[in-house]
N, C-alpha and C. Protein backbone atom coordinates (compact mmCIF):
# COMPACT_ATOMS: atom_id res chain seq x y z
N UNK A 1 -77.19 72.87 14.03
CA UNK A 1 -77.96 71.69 14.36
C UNK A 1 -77.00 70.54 14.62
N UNK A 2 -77.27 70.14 15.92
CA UNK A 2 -76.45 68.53 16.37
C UNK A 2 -77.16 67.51 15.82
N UNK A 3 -76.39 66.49 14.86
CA UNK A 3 -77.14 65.51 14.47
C UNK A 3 -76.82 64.19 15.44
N UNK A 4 -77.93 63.68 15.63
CA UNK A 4 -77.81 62.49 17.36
C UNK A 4 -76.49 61.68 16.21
N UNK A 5 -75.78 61.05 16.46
CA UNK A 5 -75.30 60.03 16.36
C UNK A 5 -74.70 58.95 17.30
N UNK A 6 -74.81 57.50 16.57
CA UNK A 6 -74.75 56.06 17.57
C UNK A 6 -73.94 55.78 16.38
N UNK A 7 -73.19 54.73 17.18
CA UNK A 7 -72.59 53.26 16.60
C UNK A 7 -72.99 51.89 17.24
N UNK A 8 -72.75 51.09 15.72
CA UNK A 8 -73.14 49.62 16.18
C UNK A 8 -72.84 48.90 15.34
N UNK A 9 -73.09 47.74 14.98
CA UNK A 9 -72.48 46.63 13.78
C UNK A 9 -73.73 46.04 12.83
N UNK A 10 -73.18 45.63 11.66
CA UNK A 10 -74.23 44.97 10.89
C UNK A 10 -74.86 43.94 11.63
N UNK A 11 -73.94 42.48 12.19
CA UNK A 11 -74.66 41.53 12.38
C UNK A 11 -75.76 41.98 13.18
N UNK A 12 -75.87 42.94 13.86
CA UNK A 12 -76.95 43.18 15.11
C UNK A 12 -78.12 44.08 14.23
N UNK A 13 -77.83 44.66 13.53
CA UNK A 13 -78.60 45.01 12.94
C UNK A 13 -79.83 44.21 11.81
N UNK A 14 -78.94 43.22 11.10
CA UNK A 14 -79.61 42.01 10.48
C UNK A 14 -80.26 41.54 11.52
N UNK A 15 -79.93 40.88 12.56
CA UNK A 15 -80.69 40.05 13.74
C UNK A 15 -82.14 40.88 14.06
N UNK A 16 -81.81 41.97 14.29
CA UNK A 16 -83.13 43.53 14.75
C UNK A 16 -84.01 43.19 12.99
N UNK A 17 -83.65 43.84 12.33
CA UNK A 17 -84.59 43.72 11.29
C UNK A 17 -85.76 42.79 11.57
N UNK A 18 -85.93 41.29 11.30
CA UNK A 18 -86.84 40.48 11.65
C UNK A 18 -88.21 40.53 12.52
N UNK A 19 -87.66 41.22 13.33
CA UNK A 19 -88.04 41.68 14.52
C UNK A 19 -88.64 42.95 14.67
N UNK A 20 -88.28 44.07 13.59
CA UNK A 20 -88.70 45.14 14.13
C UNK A 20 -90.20 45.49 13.20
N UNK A 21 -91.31 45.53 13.82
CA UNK A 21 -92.18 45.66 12.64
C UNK A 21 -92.59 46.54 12.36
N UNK A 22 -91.91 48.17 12.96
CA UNK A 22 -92.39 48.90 12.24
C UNK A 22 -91.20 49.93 12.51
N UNK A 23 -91.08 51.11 11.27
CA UNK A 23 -90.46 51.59 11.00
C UNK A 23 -88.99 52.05 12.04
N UNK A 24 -87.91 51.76 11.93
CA UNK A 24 -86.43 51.57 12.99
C UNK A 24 -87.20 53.05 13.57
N UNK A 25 -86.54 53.46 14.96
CA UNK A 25 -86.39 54.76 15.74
C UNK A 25 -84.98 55.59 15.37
N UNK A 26 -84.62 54.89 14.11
CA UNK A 26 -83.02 55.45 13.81
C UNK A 26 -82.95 55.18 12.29
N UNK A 27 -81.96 55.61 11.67
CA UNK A 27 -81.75 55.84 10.26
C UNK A 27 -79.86 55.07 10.09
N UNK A 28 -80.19 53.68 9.64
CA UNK A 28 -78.83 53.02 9.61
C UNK A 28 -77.91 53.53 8.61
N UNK A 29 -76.64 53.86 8.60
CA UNK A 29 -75.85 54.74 7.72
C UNK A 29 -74.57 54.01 7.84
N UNK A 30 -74.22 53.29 6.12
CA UNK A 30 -73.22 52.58 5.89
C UNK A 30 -71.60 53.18 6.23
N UNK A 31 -71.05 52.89 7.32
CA UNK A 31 -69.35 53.39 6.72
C UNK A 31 -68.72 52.60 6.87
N UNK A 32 -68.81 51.12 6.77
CA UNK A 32 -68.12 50.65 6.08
C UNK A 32 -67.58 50.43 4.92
N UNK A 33 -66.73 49.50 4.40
CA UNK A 33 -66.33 49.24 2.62
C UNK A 33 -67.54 48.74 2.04
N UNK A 34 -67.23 47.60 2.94
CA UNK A 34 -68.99 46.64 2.26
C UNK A 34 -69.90 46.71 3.02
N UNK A 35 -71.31 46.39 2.46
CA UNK A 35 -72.71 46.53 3.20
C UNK A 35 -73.18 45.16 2.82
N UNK A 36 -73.99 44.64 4.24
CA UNK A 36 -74.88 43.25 3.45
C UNK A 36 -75.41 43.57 2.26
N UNK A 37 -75.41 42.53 1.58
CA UNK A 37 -76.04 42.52 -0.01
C UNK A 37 -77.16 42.29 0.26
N UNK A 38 -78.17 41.71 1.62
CA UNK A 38 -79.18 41.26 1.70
C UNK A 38 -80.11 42.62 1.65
N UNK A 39 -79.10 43.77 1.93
CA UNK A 39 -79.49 44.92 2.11
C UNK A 39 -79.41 46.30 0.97
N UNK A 40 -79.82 46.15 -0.40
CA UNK A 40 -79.03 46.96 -1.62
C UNK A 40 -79.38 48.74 -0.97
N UNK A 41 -80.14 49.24 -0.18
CA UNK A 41 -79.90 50.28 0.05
C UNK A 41 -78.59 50.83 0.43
N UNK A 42 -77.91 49.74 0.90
CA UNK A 42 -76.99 50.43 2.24
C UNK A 42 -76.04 50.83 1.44
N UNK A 43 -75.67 50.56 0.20
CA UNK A 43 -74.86 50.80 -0.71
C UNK A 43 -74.90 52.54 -0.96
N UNK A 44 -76.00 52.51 -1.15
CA UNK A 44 -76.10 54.16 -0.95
C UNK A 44 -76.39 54.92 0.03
N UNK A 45 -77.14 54.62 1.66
CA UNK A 45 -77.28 54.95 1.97
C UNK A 45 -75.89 54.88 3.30
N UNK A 46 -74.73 55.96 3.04
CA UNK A 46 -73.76 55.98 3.52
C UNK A 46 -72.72 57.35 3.72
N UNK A 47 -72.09 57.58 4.49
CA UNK A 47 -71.05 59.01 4.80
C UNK A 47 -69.97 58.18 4.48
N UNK A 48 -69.65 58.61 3.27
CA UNK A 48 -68.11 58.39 2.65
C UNK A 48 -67.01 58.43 3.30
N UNK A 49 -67.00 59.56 4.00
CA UNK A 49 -65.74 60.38 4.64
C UNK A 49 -65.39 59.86 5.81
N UNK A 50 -66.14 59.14 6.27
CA UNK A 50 -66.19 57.75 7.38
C UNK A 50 -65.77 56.79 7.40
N UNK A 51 -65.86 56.39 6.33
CA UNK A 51 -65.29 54.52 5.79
C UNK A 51 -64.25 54.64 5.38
N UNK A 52 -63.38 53.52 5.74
CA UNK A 52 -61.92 53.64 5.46
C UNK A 52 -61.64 53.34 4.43
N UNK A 53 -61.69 53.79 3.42
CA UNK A 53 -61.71 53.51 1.93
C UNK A 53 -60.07 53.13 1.74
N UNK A 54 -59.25 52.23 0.99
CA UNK A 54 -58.13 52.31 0.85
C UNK A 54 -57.38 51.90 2.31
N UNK A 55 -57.85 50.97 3.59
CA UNK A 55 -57.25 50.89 4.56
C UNK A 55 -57.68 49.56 4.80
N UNK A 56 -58.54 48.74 4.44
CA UNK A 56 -59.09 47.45 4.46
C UNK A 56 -58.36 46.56 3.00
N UNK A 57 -58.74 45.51 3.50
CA UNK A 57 -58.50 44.58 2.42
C UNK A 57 -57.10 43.94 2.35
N UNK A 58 -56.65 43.92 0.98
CA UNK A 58 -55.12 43.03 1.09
C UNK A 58 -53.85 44.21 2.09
N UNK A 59 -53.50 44.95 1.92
CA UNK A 59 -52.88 45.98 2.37
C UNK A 59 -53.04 45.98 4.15
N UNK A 60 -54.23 46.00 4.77
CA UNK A 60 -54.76 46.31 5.90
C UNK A 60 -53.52 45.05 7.10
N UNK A 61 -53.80 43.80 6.35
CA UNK A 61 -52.42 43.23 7.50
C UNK A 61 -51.30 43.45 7.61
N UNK A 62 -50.77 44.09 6.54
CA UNK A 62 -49.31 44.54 7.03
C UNK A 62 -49.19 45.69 7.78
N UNK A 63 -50.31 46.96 7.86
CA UNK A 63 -50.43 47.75 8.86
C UNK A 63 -50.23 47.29 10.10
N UNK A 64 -49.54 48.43 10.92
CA UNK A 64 -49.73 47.71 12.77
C UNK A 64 -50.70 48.32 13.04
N UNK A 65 -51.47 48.08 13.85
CA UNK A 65 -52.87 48.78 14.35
C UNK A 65 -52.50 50.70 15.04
N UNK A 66 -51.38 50.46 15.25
CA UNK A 66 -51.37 52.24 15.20
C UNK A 66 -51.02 52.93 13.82
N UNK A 67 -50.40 52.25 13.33
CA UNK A 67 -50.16 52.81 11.88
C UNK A 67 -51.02 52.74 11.21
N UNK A 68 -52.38 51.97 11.31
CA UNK A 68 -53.49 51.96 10.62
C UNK A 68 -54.76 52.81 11.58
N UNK A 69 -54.46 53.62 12.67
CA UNK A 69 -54.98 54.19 13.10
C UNK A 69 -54.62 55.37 12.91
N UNK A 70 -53.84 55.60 12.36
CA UNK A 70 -52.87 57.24 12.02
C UNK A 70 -53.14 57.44 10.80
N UNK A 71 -53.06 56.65 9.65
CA UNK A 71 -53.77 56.79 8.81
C UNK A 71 -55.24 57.23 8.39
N UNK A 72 -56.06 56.30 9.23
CA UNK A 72 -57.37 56.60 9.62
C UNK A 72 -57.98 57.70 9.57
N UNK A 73 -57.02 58.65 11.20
CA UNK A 73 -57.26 59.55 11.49
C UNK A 73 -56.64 60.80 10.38
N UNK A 74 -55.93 60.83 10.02
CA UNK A 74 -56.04 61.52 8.95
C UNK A 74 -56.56 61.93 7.95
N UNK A 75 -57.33 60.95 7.54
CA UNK A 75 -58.38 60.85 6.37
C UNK A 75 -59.48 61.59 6.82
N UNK A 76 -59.73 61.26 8.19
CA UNK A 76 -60.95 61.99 9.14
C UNK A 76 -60.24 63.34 8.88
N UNK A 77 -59.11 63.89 9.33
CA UNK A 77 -58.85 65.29 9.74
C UNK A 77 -58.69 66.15 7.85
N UNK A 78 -58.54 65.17 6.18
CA UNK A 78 -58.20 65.37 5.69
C UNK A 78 -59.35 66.13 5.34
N UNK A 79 -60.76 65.07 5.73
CA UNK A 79 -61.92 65.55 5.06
C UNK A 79 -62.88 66.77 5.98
N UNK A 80 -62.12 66.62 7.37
CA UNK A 80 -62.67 67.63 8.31
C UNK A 80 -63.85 67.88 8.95
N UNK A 81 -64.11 68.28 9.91
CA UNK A 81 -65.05 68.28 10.53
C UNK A 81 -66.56 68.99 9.48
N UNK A 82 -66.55 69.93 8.92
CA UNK A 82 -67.37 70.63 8.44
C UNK A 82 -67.97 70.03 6.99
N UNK A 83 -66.71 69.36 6.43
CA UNK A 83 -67.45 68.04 5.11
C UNK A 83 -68.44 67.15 5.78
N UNK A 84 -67.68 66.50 7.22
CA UNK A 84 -68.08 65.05 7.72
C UNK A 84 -69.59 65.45 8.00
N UNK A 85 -69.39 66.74 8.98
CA UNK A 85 -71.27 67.34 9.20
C UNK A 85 -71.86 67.84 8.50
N UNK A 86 -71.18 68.12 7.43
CA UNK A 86 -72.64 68.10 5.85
C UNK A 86 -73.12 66.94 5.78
N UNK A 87 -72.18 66.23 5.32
CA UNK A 87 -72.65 64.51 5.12
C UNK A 87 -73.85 64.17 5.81
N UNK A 88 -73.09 63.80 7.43
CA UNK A 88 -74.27 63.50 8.14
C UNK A 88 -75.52 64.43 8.53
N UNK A 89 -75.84 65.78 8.05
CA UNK A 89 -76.24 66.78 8.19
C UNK A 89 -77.67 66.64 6.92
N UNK A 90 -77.18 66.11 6.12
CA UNK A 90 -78.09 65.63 4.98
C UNK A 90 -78.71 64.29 5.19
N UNK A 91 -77.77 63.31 5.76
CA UNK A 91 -78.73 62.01 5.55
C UNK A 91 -79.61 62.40 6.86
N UNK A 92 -79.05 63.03 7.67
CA UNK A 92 -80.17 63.32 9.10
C UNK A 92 -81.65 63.72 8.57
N UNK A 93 -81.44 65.24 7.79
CA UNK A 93 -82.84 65.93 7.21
C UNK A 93 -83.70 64.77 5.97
N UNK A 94 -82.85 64.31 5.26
CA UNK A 94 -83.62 63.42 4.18
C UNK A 94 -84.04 62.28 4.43
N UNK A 95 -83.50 61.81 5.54
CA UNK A 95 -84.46 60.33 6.19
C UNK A 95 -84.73 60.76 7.58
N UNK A 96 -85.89 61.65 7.71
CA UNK A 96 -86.64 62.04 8.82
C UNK A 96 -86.31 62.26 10.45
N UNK A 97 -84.93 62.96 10.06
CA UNK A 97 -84.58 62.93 11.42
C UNK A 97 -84.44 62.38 12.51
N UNK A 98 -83.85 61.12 12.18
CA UNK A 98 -83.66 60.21 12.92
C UNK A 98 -82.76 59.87 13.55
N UNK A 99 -81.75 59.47 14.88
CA UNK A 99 -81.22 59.60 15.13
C UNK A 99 -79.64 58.64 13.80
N UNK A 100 -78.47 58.94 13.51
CA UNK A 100 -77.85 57.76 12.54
C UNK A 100 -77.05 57.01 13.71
N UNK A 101 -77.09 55.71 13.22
CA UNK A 101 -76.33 54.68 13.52
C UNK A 101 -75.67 54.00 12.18
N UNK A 102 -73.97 54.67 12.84
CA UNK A 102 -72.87 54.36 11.66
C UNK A 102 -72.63 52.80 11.82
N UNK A 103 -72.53 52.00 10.87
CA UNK A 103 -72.33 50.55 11.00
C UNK A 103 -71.55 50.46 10.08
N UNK A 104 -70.48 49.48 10.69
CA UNK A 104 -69.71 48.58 10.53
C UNK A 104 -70.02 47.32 10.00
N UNK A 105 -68.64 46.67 10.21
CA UNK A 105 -68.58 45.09 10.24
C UNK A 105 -67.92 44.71 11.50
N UNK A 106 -67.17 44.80 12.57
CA UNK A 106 -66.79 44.61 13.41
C UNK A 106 -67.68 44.77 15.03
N UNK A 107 -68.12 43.64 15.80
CA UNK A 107 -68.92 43.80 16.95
C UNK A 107 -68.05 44.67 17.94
N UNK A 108 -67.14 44.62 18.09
CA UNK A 108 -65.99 45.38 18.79
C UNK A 108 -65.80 46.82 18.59
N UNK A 109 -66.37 47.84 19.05
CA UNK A 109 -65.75 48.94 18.62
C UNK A 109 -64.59 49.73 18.50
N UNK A 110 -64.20 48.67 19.74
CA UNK A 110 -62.28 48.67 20.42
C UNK A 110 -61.55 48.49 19.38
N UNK A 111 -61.93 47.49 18.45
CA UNK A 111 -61.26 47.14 17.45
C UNK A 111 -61.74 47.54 15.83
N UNK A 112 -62.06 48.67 15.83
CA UNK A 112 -62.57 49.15 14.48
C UNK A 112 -62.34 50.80 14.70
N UNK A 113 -62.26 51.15 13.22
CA UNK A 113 -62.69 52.72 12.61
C UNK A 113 -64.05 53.17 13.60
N UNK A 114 -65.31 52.71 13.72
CA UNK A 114 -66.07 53.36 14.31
C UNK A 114 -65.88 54.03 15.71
N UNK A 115 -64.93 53.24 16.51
CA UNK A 115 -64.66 53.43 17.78
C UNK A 115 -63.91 54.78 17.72
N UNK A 116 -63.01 54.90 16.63
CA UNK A 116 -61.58 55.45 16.13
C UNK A 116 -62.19 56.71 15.45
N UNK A 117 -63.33 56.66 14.89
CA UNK A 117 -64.07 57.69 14.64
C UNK A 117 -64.69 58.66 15.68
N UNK A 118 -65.55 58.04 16.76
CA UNK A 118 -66.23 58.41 17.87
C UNK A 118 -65.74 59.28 18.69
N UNK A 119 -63.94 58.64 18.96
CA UNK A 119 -63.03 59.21 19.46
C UNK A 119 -62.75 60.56 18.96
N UNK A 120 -62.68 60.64 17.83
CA UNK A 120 -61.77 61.34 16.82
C UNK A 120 -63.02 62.60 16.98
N UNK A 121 -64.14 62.66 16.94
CA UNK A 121 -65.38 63.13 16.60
C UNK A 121 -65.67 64.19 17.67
N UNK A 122 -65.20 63.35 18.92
CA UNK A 122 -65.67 63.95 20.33
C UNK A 122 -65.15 65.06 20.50
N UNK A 123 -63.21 64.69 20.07
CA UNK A 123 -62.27 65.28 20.57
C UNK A 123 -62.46 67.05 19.82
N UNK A 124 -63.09 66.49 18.32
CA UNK A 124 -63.10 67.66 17.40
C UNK A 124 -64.19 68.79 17.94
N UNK A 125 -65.43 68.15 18.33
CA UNK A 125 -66.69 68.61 18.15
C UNK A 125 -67.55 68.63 20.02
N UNK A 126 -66.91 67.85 20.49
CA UNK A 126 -66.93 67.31 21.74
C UNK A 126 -68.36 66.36 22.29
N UNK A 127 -68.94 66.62 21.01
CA UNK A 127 -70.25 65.66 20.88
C UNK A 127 -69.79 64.02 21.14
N UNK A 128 -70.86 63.62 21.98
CA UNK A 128 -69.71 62.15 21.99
C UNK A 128 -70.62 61.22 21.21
N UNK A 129 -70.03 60.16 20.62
CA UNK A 129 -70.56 58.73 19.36
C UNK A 129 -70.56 58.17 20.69
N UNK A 130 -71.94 57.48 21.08
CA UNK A 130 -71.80 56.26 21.65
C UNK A 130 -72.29 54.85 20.89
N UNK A 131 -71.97 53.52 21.45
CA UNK A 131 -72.34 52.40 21.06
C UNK A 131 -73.49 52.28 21.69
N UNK A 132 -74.23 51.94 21.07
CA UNK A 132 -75.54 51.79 21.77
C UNK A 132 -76.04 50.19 21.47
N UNK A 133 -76.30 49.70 22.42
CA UNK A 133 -76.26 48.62 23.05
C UNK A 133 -77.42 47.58 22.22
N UNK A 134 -78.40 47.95 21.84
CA UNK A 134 -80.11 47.63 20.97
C UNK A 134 -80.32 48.43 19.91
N UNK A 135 -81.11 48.31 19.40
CA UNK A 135 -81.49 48.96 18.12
C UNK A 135 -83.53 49.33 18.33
N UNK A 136 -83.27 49.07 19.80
CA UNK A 136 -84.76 49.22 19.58
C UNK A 136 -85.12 50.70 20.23
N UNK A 137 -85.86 51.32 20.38
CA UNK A 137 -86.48 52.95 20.91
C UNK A 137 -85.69 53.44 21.75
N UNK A 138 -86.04 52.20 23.16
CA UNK A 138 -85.97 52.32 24.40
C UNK A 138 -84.14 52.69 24.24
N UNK A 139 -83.17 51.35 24.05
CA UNK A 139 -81.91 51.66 23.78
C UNK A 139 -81.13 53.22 23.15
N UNK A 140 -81.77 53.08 21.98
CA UNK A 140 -81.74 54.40 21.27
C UNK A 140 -81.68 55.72 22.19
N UNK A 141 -82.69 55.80 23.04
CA UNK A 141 -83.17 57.26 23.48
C UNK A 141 -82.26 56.84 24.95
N UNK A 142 -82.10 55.91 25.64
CA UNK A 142 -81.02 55.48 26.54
C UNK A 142 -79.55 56.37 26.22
N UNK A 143 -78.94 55.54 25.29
CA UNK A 143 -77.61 56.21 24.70
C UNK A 143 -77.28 57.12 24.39
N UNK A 144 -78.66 58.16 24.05
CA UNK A 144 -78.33 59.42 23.21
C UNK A 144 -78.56 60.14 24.65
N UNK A 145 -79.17 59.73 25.54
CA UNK A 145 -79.83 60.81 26.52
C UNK A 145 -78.34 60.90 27.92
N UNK A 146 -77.84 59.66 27.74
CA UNK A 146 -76.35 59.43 28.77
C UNK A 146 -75.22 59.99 28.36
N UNK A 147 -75.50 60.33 26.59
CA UNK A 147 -74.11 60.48 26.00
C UNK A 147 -74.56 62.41 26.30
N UNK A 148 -75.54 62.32 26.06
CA UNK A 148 -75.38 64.36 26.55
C UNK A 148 -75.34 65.12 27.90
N UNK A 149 -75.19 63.53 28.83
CA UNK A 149 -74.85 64.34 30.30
C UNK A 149 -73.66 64.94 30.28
């Protein structure tokens, strides 16, 4: 079983909430370090093996951005393809099959782990992570339906 996956960022996601009045067309899944607090699920509702645990914070500026991308990717290759798709393999079946959208903190995907993940993901599995642009149906089923041409 292919589980759909998207990327996108918190702030856009906070902004969508307000707005969405009934239940998301997707299942938001923390990999970042931190999650809005406005949000206490997100704390748990997250793929570990995703978030750069130990690569953020005080440490993270003295990295150069390839040396903190080599790192990265390692952690991805440490925990492997077949951990990473349990993970997401479970939050898929236990919150109703929905497509996941991995979130961040960074609007940029150029400039984050998620992008670095997507990459990393494709190359393994050849399934591709896209950014998907909205958080609403229409977007959703857009991204997932371009990313499997």
């Amino acid at each position: 079983m292919t589980v759909p996956l998207l990327t996108h960022h918190w702030r856009a996601l906070l902004a969508h909430l307000p707005t969405c009045t009934e239940r998301p067309a997707f299942t938001p899944v923390a990999v970042s370090v931190g999650a809005p607090r406005s949000l206490p699920w997100a704390r748990t509702l997250r793929c570990s093996e995703i978030t750069p645990w130990g690569l953020v914070g005080r440490s993270a500026p003295e990295l150069e951005p390839d040396e903190w991308e080599e790192r990265y990717v390692s952690r991805l290759d440490r925990h492997g393809v077949e951990a990473i798709q349990a993970s997401l393999r479970t939050l898929f079946v236990a919150y109703g099959r929905h497509p996941l959208v991995l979130l961040c903190w960074e609007p940029d995907p150029a400039d984050c782990h998620r992008g670095m993940f997507a990459r990393w993901w494709e190359a393994q599995t050849g399934q591709q992570v896209p950014e998907v642009e909205g958080l609403d149906p229409l977007s959703i089923t857009k991204a997932l339906t371009e990313a499997s041409k």
